[in-house]
Protein backbone atom coordinates (compact mmCIF):
# COMPACT_ATOMS: atom_id res chain seq x y z
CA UNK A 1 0.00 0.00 0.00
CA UNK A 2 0.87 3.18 -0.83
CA UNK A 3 2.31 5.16 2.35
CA UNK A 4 0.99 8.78 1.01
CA UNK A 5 -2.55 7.08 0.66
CA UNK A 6 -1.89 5.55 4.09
CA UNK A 7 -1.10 8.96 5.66
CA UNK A 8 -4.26 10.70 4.20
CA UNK A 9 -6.40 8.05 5.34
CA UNK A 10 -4.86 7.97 8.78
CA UNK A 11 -5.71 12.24 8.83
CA UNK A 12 -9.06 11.47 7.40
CA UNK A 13 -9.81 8.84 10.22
CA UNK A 14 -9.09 10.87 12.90
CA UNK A 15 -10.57 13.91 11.41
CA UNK A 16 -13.62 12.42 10.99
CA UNK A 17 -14.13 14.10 7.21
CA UNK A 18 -12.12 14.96 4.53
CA UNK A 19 -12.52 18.86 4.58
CA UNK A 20 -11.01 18.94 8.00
CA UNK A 21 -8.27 16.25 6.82
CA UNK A 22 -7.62 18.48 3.84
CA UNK A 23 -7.05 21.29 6.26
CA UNK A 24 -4.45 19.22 8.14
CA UNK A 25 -2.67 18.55 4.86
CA UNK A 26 -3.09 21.46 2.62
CA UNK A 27 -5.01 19.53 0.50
CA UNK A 28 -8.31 20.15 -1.06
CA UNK A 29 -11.33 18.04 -0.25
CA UNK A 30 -11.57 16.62 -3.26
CA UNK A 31 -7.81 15.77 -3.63
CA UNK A 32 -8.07 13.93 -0.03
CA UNK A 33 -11.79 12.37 -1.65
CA UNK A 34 -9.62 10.54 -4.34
CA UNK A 35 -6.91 9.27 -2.44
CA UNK A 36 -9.12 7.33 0.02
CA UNK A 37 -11.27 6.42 -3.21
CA UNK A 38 -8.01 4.82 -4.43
CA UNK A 39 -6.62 3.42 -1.45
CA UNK A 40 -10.01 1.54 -1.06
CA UNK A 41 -9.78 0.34 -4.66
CA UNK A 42 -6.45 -0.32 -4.11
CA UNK A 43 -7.02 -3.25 -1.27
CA UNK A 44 -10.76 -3.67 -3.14
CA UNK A 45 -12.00 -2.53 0.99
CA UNK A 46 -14.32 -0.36 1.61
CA UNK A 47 -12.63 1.96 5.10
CA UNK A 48 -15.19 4.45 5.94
CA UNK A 49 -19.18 4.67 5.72
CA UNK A 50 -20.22 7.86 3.79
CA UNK A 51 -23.44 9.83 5.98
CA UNK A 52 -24.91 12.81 5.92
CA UNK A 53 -23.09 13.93 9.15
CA UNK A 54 -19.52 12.78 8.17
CA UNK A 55 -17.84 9.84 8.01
CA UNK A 56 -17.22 6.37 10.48
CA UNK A 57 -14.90 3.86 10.01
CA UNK A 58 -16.01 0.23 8.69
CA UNK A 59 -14.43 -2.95 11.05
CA UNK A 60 -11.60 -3.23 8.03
CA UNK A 61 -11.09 0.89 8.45
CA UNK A 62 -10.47 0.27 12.14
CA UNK A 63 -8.08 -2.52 12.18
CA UNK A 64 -5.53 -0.66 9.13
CA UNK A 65 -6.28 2.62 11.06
CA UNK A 66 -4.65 0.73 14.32
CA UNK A 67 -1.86 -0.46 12.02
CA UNK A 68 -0.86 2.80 10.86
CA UNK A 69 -1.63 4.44 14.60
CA UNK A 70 1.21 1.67 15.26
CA UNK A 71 3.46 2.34 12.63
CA UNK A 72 2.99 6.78 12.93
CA UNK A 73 4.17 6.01 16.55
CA UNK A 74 7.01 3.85 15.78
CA UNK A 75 8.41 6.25 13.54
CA UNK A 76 7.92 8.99 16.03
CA UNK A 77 10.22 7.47 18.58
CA UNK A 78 12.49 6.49 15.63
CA UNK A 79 12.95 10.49 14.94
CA UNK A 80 13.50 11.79 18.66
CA UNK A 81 15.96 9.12 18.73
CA UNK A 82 17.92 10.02 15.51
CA UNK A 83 17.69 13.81 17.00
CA UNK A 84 18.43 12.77 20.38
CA UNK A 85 22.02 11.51 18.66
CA UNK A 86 23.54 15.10 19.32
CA UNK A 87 23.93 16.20 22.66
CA UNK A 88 22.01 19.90 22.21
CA UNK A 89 17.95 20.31 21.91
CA UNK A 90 17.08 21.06 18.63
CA UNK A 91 14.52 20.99 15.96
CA UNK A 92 11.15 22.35 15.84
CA UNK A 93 9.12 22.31 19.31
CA UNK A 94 5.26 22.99 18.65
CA UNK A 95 3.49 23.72 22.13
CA UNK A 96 -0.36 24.55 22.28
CA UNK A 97 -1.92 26.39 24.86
CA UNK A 98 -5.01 28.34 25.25
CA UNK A 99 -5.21 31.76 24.78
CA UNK A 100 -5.26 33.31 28.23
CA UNK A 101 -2.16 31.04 29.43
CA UNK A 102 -0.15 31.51 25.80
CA UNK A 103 -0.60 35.55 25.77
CA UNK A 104 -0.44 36.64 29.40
CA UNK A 105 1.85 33.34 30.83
CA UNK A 106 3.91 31.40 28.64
CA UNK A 107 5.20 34.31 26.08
CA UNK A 108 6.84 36.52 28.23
CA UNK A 109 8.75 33.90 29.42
CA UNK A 110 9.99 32.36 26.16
CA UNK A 111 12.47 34.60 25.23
CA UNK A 112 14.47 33.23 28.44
CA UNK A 113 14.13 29.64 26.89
CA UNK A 114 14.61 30.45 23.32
CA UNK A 115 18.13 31.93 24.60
CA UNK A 116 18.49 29.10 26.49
CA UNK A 117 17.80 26.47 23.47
CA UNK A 118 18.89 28.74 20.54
CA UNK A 119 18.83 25.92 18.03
CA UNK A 120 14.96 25.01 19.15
CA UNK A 121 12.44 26.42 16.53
CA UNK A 122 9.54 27.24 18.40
CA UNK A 123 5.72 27.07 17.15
CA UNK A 124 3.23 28.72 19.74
CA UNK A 125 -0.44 27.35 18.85
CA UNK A 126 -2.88 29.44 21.18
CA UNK A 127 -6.84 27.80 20.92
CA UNK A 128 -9.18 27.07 23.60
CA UNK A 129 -9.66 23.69 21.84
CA UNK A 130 -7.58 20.78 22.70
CA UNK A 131 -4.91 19.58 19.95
CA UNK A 132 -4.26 15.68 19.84
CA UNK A 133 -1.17 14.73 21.39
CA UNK A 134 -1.00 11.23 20.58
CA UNK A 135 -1.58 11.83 17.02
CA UNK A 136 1.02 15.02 16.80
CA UNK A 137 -0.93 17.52 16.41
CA UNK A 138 1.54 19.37 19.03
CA UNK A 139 4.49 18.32 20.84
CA UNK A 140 3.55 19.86 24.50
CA UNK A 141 0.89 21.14 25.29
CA UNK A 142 -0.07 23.52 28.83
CA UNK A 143 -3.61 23.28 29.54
CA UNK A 144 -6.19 24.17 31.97
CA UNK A 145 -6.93 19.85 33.20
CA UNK A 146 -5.22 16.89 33.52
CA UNK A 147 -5.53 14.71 30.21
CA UNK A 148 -7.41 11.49 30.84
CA UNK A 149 -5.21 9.56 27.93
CA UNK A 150 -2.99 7.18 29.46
CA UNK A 151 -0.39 7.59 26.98
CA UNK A 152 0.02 11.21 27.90
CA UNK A 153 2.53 11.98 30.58
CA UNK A 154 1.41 15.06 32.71
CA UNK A 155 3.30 17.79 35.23
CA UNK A 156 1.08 20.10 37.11
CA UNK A 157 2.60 23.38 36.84
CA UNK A 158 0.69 25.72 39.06
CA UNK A 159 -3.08 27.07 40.24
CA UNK A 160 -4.86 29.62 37.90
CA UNK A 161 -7.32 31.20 40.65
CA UNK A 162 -10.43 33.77 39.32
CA UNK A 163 -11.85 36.60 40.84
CA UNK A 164 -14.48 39.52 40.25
CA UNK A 165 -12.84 42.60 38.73
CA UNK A 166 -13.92 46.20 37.75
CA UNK A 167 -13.11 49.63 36.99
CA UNK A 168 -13.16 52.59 39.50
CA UNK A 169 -15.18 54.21 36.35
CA UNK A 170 -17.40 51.61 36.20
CA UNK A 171 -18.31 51.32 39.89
CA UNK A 172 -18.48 55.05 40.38
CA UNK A 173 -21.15 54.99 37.88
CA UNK A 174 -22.98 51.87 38.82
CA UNK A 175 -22.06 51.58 42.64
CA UNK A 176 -19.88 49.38 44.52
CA UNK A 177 -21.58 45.78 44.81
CA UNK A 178 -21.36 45.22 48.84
CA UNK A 179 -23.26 41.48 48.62
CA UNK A 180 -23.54 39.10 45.99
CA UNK A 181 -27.10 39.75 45.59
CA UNK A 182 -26.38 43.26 44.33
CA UNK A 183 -24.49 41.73 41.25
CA UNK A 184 -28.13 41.36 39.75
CA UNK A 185 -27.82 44.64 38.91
CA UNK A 186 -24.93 45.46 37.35
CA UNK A 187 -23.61 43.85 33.98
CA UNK A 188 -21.42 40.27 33.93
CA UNK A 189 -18.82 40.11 31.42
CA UNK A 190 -18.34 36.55 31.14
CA UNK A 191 -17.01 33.71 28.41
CA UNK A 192 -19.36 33.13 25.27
CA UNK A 193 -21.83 30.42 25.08
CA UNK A 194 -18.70 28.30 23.14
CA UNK A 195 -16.14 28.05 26.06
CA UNK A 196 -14.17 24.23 25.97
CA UNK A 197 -14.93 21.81 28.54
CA UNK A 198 -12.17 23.12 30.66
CA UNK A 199 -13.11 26.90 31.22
CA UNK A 200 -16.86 26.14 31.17
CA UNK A 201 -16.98 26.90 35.22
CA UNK A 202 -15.36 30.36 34.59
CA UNK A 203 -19.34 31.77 33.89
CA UNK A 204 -19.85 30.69 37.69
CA UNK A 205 -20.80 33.99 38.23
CA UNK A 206 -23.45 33.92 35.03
CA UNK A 207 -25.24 30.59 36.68
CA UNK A 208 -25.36 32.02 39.95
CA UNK A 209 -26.50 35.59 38.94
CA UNK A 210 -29.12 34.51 36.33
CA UNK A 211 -31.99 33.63 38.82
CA UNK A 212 -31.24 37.23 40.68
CA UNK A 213 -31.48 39.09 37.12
CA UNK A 214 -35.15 38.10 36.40
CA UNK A 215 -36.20 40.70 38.64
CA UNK A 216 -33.32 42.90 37.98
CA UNK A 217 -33.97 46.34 36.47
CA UNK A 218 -30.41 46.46 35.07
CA UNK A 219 -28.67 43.59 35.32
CA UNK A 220 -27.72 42.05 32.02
CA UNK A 221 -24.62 39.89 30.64
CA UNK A 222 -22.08 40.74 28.21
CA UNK A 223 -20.55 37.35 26.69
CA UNK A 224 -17.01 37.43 24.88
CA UNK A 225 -15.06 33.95 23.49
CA UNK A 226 -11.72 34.53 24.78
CA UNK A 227 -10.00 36.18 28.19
CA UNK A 228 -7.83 38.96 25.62
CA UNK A 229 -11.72 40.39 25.04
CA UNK A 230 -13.07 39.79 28.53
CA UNK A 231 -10.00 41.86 30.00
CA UNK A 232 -10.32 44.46 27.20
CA UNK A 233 -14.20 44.88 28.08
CA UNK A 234 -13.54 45.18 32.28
CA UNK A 235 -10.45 47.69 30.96
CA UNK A 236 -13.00 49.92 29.05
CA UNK A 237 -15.55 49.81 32.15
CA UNK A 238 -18.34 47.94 30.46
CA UNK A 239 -18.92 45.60 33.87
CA UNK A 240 -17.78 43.38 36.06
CA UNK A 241 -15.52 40.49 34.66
CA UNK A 242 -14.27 37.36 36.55
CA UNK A 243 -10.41 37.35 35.55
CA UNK A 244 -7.75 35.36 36.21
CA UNK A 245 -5.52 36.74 38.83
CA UNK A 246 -2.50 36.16 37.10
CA UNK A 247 -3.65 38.75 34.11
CA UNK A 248 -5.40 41.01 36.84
CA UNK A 249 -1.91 41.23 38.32
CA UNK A 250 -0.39 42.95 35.13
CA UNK A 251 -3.27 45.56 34.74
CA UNK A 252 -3.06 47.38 38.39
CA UNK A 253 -5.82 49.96 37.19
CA UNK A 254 -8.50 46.94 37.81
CA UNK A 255 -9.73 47.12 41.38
CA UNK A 256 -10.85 43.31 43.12
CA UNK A 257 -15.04 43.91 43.55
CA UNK A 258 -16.47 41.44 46.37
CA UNK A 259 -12.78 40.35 47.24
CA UNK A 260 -14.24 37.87 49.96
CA UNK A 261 -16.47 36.14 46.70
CA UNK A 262 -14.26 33.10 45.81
CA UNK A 263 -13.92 32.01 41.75
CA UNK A 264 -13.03 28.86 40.34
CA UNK A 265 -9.52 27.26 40.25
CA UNK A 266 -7.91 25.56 37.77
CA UNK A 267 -4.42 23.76 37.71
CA UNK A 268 -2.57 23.97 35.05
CA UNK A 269 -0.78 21.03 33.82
CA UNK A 270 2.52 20.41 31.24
CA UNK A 271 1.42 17.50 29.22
CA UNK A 272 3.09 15.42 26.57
CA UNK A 273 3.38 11.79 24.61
CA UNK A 274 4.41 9.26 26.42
CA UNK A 275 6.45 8.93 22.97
CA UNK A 276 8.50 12.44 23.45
CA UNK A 277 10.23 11.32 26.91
CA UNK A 278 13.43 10.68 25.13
CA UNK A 279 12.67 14.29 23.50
CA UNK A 280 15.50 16.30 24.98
CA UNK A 281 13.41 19.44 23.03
CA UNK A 282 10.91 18.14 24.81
CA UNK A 283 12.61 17.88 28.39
CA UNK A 284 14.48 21.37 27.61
CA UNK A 285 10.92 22.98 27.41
CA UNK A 286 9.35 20.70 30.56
CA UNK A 287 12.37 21.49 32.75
CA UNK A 288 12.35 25.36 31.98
CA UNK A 289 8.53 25.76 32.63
CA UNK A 290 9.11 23.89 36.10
CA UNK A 291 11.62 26.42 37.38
CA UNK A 292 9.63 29.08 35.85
CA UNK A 293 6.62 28.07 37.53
CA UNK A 294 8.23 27.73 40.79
CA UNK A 295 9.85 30.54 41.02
CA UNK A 296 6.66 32.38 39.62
CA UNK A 297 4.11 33.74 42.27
CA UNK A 298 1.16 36.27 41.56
């Protein structure tokens, strides 16, 4: 079998359609369409069912899809260990994040590691969505829970803690909120109606305000889709925003409203392939976020 057919297939597979394997490749839909048409006439197979809502593998599409799984993971270790041969980290280290950690956490810090790694080429992927680690979509990845994969090895870094924050504009315009009741009438900047699993409990403050706004006069909610807008919005006095500390910390023109109101907690946790331990990239980048993340306090 061809190995180029094999590769698409594998992309389409975990895809689950071949626009969004075409966007992995660089490849149009209908390019990716006749590969998999010609792989299947190739082994005269049949490797995916065809529906209106995508595509699933057939029983033969699931065993060659665990064969090339096998083979993708195999070659993996195969290149750390060729690049493991010289005694420097090098090569190209892609790390996903989400937005809030990437812009207000992890860049200002990489300048330190880049001069610490010089021949490391970095690639910074900031989305709220999770990347697949086992199937290299990213090298590392920081996020905001522990995986549940169990070939994903994991490093809790440190506690992202959230709080209720405002402008001095804002609350001399609106009034100071001096109990929780009294958020119903103010306005809630919180995270749009899309936020990933992990940040979902960040609207906390939505949930438990929305049965004291039906008989508000002027409460209402303001929803943005990442922390870079929600900051922006409690900057510009448009309400009150739970932020993370950590970004709240860098803005000292935000004042703490109901400082006694706890928000959620997350941890944050360094996670990576179980098929990257030999990575010394890979270990470069863990071991530099550790210290940093000690020695880091907000």
């Amino acid at each position: 079998m061809d190995w180029d057919k094999l590769r698409i297939f594998h992309a389409v597979a975990s895809a689950g359609s071949f626009t969004h394997a075409g966007q992995m490749l660089t490849l149009s839909q209908s390019a990716v369409s006749r590969q998999i048409s010609a792989l299947e006439e190739e082994i005269t197979t049949p490797l995916f069912q065809r529906h209106a809502r995508g595509l699933t593998l057939t029983d033969e599409g699931e065993m060659l899809y665990a064969a090339v799984s096998d083979v993708l993971a195999r070659l993996a270790q195969a290149e750390e260990a060729l690049k493991n041969v010289r005694e420097a980290p090098r090569g190209q280290l892609k790390v996903t994040t989400s937005h809030g950690i990437g812009s207000y956490w992890l860049i200002p810090r990489l300048a330190a590691f880049l001069k610490e790694c010089p021949e490391v080429e970095l690639h910074l992927v900031m989305e709220d969505r999770e990347l697949d680690l086992s199937q290299r979509e990213a090298d590392v990845a920081v996020r905001m829970r522990a995986p549940v994969q169990a070939d994903l090895i994991q490093r809790k870094l440190f506690t992202v803690h959230y709080h209720l924050y405002s402008m001095q504009s804002y609350v001399d315009a609106q009034g100071m909120p001096q109990t929780f009741d009294d958020l119903a009438n103010h306005t809630i900047i919180s995270y749009g109606e899309t936020a990933p699993p992990e940040v979902r409990e960040v609207n906390w403050l939505v949930e438990q305000t929305r049965r004291l706004m039906r008989g508000a006069c002027k409460g209402r909610t303001v929803r943005i889709n990442n922390v870079t807008g929600i900051l922006q919005a409690a900057l510009n006095g448009l309400g009150i925003a739970t932020v993370p500390d950590y970004v709240a910390v860098q803005h000292p023109q935000l004042i703490r409203v109901l400082p006694d109101v706890p928000g959620p907690s997350f941890d944050v946790h360094l996670v990576y392939a179980d098929a990257l331990r030999q990575s010394k990239r890979v270990a470069a980048f863990r071991d530099f976020l550790v210290r940093e993340a000690k020695e880091w306090r907000y």
